[in-house]
PDB file of N, CA and C in Angstrom:
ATOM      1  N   UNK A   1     -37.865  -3.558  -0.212  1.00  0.00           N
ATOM      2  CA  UNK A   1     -36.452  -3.507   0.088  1.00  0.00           C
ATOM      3  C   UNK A   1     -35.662  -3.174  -1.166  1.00  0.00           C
ATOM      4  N   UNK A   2     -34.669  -2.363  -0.850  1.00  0.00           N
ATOM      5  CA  UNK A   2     -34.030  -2.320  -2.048  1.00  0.00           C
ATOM      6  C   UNK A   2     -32.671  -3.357  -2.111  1.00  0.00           C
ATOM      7  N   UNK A   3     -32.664  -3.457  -3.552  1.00  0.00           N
ATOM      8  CA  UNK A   3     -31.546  -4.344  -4.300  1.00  0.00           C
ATOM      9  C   UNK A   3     -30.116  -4.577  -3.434  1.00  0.00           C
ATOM     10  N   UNK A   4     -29.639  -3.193  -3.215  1.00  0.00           N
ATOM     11  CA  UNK A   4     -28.403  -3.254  -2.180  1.00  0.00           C
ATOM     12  C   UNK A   4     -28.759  -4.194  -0.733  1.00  0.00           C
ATOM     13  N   UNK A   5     -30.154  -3.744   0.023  1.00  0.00           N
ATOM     14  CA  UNK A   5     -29.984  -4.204   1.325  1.00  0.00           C
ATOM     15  C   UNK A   5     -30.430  -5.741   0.773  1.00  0.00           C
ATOM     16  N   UNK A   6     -31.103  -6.482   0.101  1.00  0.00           N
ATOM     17  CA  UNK A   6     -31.440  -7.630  -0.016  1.00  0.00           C
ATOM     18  C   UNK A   6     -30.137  -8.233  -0.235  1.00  0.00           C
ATOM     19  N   UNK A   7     -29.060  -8.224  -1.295  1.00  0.00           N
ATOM     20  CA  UNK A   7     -28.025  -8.497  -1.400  1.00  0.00           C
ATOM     21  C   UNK A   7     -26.810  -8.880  -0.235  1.00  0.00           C
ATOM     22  N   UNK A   8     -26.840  -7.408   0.696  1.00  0.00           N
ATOM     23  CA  UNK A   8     -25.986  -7.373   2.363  1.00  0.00           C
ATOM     24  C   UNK A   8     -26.624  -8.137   3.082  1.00  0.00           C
ATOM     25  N   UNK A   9     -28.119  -8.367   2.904  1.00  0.00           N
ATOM     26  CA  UNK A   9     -28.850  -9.520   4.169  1.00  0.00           C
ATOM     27  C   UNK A   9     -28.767 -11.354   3.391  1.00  0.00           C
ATOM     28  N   UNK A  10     -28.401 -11.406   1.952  1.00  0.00           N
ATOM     29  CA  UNK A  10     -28.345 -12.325   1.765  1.00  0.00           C
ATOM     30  C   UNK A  10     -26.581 -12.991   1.706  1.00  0.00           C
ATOM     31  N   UNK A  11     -25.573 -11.911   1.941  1.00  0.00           N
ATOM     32  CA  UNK A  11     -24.017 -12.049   2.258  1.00  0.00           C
ATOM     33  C   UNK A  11     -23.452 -12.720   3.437  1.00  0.00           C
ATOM     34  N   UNK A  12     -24.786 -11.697   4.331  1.00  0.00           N
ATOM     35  CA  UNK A  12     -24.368 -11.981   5.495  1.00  0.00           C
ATOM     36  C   UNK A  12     -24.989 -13.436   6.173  1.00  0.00           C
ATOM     37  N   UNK A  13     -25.723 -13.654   5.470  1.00  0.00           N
ATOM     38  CA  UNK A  13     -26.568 -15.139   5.865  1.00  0.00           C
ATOM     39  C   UNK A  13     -25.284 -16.327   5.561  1.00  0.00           C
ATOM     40  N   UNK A  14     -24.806 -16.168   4.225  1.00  0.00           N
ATOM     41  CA  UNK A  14     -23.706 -17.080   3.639  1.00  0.00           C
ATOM     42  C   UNK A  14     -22.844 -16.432   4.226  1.00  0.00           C
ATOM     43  N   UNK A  15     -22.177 -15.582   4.690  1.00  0.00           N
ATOM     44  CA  UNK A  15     -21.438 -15.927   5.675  1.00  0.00           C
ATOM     45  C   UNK A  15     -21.384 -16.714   7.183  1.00  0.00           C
ATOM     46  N   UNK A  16     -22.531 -16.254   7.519  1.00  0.00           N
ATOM     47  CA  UNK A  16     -22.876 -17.514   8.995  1.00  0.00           C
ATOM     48  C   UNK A  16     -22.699 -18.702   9.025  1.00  0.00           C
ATOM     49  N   UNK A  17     -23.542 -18.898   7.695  1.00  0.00           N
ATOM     50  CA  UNK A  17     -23.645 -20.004   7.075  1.00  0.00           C
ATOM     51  C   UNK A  17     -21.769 -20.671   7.335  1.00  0.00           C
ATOM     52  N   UNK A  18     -21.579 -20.267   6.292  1.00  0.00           N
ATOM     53  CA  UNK A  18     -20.023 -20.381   6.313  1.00  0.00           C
ATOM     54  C   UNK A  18     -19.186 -21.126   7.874  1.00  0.00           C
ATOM     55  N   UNK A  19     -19.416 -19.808   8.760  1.00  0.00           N
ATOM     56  CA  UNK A  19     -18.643 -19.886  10.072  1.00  0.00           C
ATOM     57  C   UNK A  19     -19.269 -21.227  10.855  1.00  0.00           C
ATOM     58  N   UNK A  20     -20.250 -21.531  10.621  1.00  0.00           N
ATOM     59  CA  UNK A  20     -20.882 -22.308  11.390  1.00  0.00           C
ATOM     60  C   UNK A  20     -20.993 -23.699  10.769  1.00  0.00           C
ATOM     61  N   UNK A  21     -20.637 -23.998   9.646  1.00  0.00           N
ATOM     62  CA  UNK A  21     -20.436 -24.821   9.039  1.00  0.00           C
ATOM     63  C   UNK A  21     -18.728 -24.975   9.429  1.00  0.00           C
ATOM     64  N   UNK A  22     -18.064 -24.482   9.531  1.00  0.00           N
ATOM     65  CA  UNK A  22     -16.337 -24.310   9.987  1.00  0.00           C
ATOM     66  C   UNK A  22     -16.385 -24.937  11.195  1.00  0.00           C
ATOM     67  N   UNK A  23     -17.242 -24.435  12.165  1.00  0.00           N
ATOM     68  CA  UNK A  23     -17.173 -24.975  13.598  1.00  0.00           C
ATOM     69  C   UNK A  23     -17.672 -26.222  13.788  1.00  0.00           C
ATOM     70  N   UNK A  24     -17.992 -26.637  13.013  1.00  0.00           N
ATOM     71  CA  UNK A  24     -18.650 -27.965  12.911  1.00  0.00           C
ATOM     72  C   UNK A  24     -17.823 -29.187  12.361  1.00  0.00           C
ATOM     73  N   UNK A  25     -17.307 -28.707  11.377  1.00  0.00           N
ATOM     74  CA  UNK A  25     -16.514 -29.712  10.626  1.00  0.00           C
ATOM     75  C   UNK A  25     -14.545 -29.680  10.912  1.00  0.00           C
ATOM     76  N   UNK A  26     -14.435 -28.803  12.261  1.00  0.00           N
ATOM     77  CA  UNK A  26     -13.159 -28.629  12.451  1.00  0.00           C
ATOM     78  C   UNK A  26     -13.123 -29.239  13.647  1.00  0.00           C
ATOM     79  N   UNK A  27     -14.296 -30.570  14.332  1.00  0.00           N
ATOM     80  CA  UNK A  27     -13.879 -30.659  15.353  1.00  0.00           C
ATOM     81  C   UNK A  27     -12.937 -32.468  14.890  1.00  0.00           C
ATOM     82  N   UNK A  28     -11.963 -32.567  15.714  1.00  0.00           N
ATOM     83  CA  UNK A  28     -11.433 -33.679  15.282  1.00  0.00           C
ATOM     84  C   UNK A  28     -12.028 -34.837  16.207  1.00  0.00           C
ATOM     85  N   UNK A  29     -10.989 -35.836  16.270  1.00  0.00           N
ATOM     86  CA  UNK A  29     -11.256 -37.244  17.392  1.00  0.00           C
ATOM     87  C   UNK A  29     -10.927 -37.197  18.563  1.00  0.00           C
ATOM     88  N   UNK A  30     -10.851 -38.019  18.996  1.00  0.00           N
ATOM     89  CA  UNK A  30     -10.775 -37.518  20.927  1.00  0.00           C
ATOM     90  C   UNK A  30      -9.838 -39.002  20.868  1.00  0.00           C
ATOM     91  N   UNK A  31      -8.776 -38.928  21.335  1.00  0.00           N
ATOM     92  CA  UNK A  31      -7.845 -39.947  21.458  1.00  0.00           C
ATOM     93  C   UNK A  31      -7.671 -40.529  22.927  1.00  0.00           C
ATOM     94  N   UNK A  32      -7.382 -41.537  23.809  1.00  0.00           N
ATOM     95  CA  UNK A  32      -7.066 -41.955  24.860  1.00  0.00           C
ATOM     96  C   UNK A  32      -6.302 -42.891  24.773  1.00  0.00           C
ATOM     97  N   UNK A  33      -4.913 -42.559  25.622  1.00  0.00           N
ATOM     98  CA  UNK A  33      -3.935 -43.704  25.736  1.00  0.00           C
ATOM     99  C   UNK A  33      -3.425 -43.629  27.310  1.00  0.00           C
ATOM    100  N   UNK A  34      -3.433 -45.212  27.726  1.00  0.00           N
ATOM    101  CA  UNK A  34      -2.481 -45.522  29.129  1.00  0.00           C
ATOM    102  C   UNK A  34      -1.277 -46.189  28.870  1.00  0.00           C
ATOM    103  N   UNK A  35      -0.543 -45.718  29.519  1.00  0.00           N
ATOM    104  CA  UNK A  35       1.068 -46.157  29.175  1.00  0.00           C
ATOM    105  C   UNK A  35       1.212 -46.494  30.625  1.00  0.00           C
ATOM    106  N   UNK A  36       1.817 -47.811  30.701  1.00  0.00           N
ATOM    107  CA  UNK A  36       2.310 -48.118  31.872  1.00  0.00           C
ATOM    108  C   UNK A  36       3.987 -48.279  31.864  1.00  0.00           C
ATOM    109  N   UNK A  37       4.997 -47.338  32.607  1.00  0.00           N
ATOM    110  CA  UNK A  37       5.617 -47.360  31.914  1.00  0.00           C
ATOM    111  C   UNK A  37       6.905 -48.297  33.291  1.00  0.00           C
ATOM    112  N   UNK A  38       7.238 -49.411  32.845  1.00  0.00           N
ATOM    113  CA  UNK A  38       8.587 -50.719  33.527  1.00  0.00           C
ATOM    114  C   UNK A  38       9.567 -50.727  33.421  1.00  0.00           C
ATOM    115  N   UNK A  39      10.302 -51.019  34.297  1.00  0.00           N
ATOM    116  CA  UNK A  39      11.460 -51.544  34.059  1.00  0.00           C
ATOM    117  C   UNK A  39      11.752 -52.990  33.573  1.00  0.00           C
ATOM    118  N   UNK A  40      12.533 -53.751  32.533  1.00  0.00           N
ATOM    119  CA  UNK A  40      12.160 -55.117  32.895  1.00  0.00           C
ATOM    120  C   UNK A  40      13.803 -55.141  31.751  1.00  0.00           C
ATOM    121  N   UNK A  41      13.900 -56.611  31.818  1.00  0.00           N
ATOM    122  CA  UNK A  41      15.267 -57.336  31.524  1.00  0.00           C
ATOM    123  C   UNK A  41      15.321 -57.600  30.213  1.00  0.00           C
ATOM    124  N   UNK A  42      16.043 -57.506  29.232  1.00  0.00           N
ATOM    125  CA  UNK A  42      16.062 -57.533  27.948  1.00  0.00           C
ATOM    126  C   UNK A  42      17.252 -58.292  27.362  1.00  0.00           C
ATOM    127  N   UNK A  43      17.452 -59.566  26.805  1.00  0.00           N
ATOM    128  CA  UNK A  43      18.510 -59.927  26.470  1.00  0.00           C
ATOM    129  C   UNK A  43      18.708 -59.872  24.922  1.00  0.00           C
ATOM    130  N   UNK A  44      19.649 -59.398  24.203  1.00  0.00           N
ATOM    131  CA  UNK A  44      20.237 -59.329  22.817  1.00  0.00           C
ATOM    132  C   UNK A  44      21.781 -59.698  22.536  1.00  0.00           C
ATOM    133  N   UNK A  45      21.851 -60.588  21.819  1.00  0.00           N
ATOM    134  CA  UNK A  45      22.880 -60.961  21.488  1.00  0.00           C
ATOM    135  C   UNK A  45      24.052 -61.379  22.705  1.00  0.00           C
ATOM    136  N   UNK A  46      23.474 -62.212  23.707  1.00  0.00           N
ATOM    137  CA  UNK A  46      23.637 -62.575  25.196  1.00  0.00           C
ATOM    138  C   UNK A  46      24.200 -61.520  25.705  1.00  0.00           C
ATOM    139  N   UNK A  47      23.924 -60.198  25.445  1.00  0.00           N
ATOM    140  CA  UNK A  47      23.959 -59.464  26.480  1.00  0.00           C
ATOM    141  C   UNK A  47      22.385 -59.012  27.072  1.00  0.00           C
ATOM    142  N   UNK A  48      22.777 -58.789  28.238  1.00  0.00           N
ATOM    143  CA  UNK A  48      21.326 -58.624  29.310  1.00  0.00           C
ATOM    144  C   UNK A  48      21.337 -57.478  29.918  1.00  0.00           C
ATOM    145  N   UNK A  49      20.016 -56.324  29.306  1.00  0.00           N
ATOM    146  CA  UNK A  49      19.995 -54.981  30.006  1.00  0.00           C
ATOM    147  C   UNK A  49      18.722 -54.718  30.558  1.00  0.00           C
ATOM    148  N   UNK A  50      18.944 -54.176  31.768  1.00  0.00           N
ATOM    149  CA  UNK A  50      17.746 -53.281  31.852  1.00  0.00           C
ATOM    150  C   UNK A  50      16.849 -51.467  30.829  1.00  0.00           C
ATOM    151  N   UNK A  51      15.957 -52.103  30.990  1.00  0.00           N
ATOM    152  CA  UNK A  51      15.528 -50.974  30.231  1.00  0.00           C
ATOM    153  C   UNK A  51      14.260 -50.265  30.535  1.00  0.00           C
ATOM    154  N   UNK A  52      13.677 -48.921  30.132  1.00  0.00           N
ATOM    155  CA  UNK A  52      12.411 -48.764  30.592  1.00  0.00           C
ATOM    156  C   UNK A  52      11.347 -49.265  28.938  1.00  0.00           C
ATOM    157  N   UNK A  53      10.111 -49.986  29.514  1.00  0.00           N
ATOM    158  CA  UNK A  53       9.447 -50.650  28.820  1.00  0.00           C
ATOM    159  C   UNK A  53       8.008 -49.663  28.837  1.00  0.00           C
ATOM    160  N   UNK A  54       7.162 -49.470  27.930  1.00  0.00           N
ATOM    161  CA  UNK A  54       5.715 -49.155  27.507  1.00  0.00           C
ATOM    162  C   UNK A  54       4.813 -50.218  27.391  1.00  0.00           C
ATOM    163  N   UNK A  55       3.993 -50.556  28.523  1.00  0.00           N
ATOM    164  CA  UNK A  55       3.245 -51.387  28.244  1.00  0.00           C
ATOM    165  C   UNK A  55       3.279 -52.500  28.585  1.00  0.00           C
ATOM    166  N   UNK A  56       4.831 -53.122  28.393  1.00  0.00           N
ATOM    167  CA  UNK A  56       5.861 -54.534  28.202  1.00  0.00           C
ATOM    168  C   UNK A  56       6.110 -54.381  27.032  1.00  0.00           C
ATOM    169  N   UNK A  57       6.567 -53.263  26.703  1.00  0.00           N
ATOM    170  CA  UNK A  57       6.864 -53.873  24.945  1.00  0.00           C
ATOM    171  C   UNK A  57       8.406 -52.463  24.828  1.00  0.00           C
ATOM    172  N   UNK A  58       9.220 -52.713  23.923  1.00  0.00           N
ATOM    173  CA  UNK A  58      10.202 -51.644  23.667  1.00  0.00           C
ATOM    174  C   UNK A  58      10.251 -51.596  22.191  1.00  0.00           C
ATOM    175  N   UNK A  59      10.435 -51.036  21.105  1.00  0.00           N
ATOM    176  CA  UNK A  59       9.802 -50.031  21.467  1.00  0.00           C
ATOM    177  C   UNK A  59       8.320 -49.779  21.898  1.00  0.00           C
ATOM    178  N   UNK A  60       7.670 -48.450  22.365  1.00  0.00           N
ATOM    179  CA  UNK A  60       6.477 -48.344  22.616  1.00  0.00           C
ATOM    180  C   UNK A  60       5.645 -48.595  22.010  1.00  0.00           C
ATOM    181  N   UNK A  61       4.199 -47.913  22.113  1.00  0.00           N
ATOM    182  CA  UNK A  61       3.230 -48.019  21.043  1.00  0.00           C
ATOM    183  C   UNK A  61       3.084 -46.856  20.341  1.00  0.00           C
ATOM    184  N   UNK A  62       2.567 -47.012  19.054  1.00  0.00           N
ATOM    185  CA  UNK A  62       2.729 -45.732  18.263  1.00  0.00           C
ATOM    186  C   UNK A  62       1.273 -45.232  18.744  1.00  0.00           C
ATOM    187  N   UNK A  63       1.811 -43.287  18.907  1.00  0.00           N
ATOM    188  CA  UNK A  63       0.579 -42.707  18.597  1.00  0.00           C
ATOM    189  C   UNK A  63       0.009 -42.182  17.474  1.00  0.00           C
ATOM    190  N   UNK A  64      -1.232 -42.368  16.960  1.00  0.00           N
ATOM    191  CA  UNK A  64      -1.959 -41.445  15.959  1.00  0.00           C
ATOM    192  C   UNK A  64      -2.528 -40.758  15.933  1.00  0.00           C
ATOM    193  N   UNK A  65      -2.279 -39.585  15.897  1.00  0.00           N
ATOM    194  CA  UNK A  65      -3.233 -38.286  15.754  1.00  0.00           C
ATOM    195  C   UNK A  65      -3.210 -37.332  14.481  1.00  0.00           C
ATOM    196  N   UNK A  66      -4.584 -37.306  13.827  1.00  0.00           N
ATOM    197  CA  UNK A  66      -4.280 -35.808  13.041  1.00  0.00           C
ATOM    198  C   UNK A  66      -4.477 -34.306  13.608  1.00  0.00           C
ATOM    199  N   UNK A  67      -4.056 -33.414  12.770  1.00  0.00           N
ATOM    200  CA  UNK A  67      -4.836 -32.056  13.232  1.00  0.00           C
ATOM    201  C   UNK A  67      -5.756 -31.819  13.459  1.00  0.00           C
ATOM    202  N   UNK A  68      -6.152 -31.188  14.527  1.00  0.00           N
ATOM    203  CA  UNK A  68      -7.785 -30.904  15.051  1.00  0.00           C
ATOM    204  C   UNK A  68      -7.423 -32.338  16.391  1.00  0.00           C
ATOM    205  N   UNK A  69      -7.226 -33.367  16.234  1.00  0.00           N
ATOM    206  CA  UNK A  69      -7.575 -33.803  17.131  1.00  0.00           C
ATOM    207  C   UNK A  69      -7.225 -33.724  18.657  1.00  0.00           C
ATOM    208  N   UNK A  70      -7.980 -34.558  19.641  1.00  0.00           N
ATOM    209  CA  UNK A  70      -7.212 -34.306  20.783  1.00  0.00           C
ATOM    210  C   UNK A  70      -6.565 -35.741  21.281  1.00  0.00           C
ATOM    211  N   UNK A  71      -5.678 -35.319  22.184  1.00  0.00           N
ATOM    212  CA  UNK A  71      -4.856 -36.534  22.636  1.00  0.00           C
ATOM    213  C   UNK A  71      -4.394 -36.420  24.163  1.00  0.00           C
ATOM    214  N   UNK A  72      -5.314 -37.618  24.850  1.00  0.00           N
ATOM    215  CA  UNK A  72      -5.043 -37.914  26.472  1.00  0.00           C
ATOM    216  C   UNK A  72      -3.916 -38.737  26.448  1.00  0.00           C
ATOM    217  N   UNK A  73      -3.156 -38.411  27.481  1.00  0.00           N
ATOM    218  CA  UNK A  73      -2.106 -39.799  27.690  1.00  0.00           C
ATOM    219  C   UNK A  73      -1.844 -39.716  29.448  1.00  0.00           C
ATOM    220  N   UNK A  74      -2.154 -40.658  29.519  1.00  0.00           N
ATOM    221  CA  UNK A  74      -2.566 -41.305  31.089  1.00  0.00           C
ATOM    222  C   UNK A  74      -0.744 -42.267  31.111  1.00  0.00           C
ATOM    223  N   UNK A  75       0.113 -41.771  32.120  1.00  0.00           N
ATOM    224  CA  UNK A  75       1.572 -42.114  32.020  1.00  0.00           C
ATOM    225  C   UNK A  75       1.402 -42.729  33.526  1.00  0.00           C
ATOM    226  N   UNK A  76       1.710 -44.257  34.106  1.00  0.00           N
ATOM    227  CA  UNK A  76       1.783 -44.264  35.297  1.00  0.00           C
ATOM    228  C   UNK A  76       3.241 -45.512  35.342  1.00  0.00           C
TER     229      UNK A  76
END
């Protein structure tokens, strides 16, 4: 073989290399959240409101996600 083609067959290997190493390490987390989402009675400073609630809680719950990842949200 000559010098040139050994070189293009050893480029193209590190490149695969490369891409396939990318697809691998770009997959993120897989997230799942249920939100149940209420109405319920809230008193502050003796005043009393209705409000919509996450969970039972106001505010909600925080979500976390980075890039790459994915994120379910189950809303009922």
């Amino acid at each position: 073989m000559e010098k040139k083609e050994v070189m293009f067959r050893f480029l193209v290997l590190l490149l695969m290399n490369e891409l396939l190493l990318c697809m691998v390490e770009s997959k993120g987390n897989i997230h799942y959240y249920d939100f149940l989402v209420q109405e319920a009675d809230f008193t502050k400073l003796c005043s009393t409101k209705r409000m919509l609630t996450v969970n039972g809680s106001f505010p909600g719950p925080v979500l976390r996600a980075y890039r790459g990842d994915a994120v379910y949200v189950s809303v009922n």
